[in-house]
PDB file of N, CA and C in Angstrom:
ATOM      1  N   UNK A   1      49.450  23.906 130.364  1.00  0.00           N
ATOM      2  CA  UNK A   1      48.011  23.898 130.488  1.00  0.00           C
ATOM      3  C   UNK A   1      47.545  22.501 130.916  1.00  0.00           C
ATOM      4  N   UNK A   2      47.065  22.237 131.842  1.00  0.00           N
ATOM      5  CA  UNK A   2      46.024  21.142 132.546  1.00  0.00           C
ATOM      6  C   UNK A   2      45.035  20.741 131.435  1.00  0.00           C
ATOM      7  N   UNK A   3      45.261  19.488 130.989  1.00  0.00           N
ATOM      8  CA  UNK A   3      44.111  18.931 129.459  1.00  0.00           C
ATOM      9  C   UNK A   3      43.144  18.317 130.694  1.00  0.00           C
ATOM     10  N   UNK A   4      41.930  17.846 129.698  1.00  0.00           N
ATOM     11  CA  UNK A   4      40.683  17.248 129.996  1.00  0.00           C
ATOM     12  C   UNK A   4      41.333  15.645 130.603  1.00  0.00           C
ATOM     13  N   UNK A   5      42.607  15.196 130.409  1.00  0.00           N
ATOM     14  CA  UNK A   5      42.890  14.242 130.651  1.00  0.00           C
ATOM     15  C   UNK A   5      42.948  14.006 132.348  1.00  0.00           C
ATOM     16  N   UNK A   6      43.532  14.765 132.394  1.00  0.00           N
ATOM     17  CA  UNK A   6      44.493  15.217 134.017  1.00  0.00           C
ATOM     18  C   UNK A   6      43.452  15.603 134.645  1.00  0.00           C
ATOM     19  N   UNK A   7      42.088  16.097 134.468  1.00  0.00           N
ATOM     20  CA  UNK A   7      41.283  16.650 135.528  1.00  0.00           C
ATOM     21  C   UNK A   7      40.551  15.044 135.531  1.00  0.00           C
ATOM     22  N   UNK A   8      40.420  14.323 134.512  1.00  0.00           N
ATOM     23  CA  UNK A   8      39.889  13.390 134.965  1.00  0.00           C
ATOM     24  C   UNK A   8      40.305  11.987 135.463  1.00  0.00           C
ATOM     25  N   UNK A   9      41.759  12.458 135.558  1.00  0.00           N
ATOM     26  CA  UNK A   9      42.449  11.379 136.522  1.00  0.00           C
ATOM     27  C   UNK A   9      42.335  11.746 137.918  1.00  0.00           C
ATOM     28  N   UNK A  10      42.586  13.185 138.021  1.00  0.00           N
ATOM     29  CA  UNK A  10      42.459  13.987 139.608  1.00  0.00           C
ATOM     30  C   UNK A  10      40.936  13.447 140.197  1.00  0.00           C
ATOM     31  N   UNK A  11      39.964  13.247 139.417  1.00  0.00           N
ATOM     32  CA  UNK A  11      38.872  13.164 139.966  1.00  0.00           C
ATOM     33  C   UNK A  11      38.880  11.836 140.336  1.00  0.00           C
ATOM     34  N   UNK A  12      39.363  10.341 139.665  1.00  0.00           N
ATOM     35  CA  UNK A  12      39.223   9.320 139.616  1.00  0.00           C
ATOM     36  C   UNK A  12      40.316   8.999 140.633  1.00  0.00           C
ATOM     37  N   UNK A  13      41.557   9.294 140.947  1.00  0.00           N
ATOM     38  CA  UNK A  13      42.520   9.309 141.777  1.00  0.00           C
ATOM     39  C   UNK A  13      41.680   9.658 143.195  1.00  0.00           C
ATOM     40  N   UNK A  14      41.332  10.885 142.825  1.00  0.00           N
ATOM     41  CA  UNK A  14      41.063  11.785 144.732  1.00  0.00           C
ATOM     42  C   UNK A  14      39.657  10.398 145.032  1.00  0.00           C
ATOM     43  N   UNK A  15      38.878  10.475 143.827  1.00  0.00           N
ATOM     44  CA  UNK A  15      37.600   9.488 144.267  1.00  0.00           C
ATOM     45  C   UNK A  15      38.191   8.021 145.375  1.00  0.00           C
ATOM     46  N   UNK A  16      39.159   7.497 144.573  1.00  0.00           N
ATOM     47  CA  UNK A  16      39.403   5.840 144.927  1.00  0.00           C
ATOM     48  C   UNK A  16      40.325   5.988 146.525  1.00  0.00           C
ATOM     49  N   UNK A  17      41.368   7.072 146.019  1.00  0.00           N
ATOM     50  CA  UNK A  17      42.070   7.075 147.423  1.00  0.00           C
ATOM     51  C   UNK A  17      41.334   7.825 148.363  1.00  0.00           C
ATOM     52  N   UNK A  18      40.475   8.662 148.176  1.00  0.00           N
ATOM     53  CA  UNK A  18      39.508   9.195 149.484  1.00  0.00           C
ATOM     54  C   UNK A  18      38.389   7.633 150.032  1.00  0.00           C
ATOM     55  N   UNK A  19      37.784   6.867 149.410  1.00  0.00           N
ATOM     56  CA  UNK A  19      37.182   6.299 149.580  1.00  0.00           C
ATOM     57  C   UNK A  19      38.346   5.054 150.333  1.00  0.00           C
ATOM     58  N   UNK A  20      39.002   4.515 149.571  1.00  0.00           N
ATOM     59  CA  UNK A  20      39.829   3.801 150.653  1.00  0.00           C
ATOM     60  C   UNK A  20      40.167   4.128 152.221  1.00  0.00           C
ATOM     61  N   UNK A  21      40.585   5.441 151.742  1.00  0.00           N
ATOM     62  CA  UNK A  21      41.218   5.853 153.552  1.00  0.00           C
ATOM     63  C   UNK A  21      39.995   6.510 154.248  1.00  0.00           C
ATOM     64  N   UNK A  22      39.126   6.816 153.474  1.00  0.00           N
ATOM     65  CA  UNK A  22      37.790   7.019 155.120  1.00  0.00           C
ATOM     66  C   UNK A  22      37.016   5.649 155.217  1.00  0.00           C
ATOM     67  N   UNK A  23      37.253   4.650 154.262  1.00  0.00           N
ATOM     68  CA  UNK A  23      36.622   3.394 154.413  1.00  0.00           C
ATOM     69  C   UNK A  23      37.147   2.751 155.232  1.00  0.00           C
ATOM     70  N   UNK A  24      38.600   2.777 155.315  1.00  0.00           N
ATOM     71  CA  UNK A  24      39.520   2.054 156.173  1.00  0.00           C
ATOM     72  C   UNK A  24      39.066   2.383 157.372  1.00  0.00           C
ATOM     73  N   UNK A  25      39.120   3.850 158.080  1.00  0.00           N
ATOM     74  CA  UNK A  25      38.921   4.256 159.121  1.00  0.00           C
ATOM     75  C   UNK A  25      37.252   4.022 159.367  1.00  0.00           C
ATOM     76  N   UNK A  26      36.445   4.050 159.071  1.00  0.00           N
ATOM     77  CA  UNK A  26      35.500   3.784 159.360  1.00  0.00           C
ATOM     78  C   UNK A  26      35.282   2.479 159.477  1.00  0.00           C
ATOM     79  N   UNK A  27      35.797   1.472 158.681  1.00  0.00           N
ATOM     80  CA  UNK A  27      35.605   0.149 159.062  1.00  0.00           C
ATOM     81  C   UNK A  27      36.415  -0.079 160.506  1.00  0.00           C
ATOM     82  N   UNK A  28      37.319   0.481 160.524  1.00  0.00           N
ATOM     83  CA  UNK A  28      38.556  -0.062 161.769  1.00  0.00           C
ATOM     84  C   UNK A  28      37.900   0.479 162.856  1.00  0.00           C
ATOM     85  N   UNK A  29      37.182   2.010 162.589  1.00  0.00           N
ATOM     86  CA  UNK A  29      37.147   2.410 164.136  1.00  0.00           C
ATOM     87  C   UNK A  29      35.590   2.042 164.709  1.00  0.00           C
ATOM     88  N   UNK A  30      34.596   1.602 163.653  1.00  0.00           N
ATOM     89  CA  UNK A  30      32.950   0.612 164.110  1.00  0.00           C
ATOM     90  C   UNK A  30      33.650  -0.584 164.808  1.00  0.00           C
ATOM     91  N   UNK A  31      34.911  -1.450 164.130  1.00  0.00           N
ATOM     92  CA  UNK A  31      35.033  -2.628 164.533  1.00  0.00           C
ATOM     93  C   UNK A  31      35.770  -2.744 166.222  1.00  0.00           C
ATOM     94  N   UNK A  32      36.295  -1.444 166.296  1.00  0.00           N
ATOM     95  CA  UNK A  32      37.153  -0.739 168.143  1.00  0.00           C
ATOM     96  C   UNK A  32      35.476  -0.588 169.134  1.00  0.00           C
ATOM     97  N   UNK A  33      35.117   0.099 168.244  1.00  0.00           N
ATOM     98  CA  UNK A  33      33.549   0.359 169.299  1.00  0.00           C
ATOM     99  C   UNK A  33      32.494  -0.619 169.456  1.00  0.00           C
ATOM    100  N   UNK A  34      32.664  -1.467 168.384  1.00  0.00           N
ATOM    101  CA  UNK A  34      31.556  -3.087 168.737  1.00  0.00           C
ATOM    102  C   UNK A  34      32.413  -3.772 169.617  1.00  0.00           C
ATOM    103  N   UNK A  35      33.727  -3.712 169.455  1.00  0.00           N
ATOM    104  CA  UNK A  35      34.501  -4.376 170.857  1.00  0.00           C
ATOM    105  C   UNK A  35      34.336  -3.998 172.435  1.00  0.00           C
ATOM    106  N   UNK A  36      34.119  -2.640 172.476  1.00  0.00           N
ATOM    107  CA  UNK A  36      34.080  -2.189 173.666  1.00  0.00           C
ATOM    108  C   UNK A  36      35.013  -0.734 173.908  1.00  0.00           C
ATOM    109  N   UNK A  37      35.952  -0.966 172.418  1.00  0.00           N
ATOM    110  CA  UNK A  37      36.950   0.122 172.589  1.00  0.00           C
ATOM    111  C   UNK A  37      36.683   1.497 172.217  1.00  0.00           C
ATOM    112  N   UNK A  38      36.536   2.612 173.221  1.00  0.00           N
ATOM    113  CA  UNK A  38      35.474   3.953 172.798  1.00  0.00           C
ATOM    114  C   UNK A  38      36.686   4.685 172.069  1.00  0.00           C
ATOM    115  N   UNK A  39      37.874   4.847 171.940  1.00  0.00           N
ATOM    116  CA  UNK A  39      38.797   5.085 171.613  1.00  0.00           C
ATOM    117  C   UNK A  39      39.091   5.068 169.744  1.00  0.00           C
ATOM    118  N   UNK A  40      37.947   3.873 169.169  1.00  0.00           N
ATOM    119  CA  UNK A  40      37.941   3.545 167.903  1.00  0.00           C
ATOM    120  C   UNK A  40      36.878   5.027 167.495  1.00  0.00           C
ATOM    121  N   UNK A  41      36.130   6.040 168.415  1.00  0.00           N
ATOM    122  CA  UNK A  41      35.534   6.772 167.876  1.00  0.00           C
ATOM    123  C   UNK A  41      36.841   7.543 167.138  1.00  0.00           C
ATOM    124  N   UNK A  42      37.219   7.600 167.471  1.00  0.00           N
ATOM    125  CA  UNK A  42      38.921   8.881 166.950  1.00  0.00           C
ATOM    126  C   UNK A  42      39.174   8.390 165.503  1.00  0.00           C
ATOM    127  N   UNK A  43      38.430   7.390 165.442  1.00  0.00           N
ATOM    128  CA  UNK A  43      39.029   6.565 163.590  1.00  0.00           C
ATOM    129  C   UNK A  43      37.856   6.587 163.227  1.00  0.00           C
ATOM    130  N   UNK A  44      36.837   6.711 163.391  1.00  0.00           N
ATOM    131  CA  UNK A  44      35.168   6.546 162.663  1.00  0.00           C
ATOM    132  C   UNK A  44      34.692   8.277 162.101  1.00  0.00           C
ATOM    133  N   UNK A  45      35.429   9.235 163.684  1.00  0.00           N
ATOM    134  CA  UNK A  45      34.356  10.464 163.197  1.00  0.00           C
ATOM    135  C   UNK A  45      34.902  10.862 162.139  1.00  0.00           C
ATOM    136  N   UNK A  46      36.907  11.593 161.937  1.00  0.00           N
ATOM    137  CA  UNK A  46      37.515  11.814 160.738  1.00  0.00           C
ATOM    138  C   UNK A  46      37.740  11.874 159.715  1.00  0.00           C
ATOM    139  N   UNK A  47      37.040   9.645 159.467  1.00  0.00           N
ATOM    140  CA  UNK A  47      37.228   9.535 158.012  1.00  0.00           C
ATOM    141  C   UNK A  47      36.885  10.366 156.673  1.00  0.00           C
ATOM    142  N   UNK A  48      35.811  10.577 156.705  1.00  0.00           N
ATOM    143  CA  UNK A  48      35.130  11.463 155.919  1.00  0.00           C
ATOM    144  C   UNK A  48      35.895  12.979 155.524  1.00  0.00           C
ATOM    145  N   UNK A  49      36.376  13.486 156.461  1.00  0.00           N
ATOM    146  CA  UNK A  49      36.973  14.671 156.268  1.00  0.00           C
ATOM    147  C   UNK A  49      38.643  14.137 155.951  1.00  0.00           C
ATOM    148  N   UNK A  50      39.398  13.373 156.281  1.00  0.00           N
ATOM    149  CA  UNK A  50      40.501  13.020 155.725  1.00  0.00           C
ATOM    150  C   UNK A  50      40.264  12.114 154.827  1.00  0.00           C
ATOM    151  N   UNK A  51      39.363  11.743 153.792  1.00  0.00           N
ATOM    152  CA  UNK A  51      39.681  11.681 152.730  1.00  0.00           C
ATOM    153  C   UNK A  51      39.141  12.837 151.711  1.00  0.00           C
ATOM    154  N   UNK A  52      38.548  13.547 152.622  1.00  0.00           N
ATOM    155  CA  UNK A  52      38.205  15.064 151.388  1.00  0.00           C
ATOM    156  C   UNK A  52      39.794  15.436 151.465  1.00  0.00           C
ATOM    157  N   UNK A  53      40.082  15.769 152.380  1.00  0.00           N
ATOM    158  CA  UNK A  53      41.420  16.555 152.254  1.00  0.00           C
ATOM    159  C   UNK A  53      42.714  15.807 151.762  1.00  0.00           C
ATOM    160  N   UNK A  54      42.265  14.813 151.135  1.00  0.00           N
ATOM    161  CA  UNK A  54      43.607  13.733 150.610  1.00  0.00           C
ATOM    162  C   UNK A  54      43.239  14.236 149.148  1.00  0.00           C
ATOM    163  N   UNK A  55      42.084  14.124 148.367  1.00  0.00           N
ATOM    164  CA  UNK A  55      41.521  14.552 147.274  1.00  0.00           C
ATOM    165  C   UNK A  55      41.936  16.272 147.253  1.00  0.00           C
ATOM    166  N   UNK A  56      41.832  17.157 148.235  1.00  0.00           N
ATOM    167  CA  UNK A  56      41.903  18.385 148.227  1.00  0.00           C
ATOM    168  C   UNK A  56      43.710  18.841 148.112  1.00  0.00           C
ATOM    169  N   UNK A  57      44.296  18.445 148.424  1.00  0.00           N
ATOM    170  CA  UNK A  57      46.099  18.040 148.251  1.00  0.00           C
ATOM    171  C   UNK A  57      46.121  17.785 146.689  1.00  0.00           C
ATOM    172  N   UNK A  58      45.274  16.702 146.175  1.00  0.00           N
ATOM    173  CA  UNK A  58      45.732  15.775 144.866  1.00  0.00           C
ATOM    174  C   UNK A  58      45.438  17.139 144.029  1.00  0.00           C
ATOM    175  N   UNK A  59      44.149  18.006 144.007  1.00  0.00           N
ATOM    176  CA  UNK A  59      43.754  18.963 143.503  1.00  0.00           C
ATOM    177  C   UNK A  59      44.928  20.202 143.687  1.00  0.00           C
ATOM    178  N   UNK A  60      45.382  20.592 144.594  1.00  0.00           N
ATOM    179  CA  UNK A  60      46.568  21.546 145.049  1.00  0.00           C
ATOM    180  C   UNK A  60      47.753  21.274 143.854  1.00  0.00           C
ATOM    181  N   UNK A  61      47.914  19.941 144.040  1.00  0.00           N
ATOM    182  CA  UNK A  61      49.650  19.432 142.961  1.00  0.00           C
ATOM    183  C   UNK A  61      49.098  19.882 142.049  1.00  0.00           C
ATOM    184  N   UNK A  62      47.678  19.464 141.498  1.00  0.00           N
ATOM    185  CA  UNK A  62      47.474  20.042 140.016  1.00  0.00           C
ATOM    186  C   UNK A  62      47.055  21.516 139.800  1.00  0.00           C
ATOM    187  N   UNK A  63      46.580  22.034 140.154  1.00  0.00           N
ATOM    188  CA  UNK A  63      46.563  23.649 140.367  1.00  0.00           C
ATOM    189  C   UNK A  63      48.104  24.277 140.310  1.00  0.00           C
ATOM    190  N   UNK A  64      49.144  23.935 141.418  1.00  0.00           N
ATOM    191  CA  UNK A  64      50.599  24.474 140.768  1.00  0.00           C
ATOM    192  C   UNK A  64      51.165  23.874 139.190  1.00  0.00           C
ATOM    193  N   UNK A  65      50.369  23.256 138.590  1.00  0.00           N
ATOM    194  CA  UNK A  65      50.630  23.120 137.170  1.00  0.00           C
ATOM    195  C   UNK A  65      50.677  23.957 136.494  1.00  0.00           C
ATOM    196  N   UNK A  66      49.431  24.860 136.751  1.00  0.00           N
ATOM    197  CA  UNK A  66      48.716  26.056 136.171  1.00  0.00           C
ATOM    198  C   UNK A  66      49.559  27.152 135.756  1.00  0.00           C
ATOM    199  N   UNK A  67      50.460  27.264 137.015  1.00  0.00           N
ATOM    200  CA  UNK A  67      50.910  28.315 137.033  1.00  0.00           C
ATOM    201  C   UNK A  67      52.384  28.566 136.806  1.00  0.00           C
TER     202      UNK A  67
END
């Protein structure tokens, strides 16, 4: 059984590493397009959705706990 512990590491885990890796990409790919490089759009639009789905994985490992 999944305790109150583990859902609130999943939340604090998916929170910090989603925010790192769409922060990353969003910082890296504004800093390609203030250069001139249109190519940094490919790292700006994503972020947001690859770090839901890094959090949405972390949630998956713990769900096959369940069962």
């Amino acid at each position: 059984m999944v305790t109150r512990e583990e859902i609130l590491i999943l939340g604090l885990t998916a929170g910090v590493v989603g925010s790192l890796v769409g922060g990353l990409m969003l910082g890296f790919g504004l800093i390609a397009v203030s250069q001139g490089i249109h190519m940094g759009w490919l790292l700006v639009l994503p972020g947001a959705p690859v770090g839901g789905c890094l959090g949405y994985l972390l949630a998956r490992k713990l769900a096959k706990r369940l069962v």
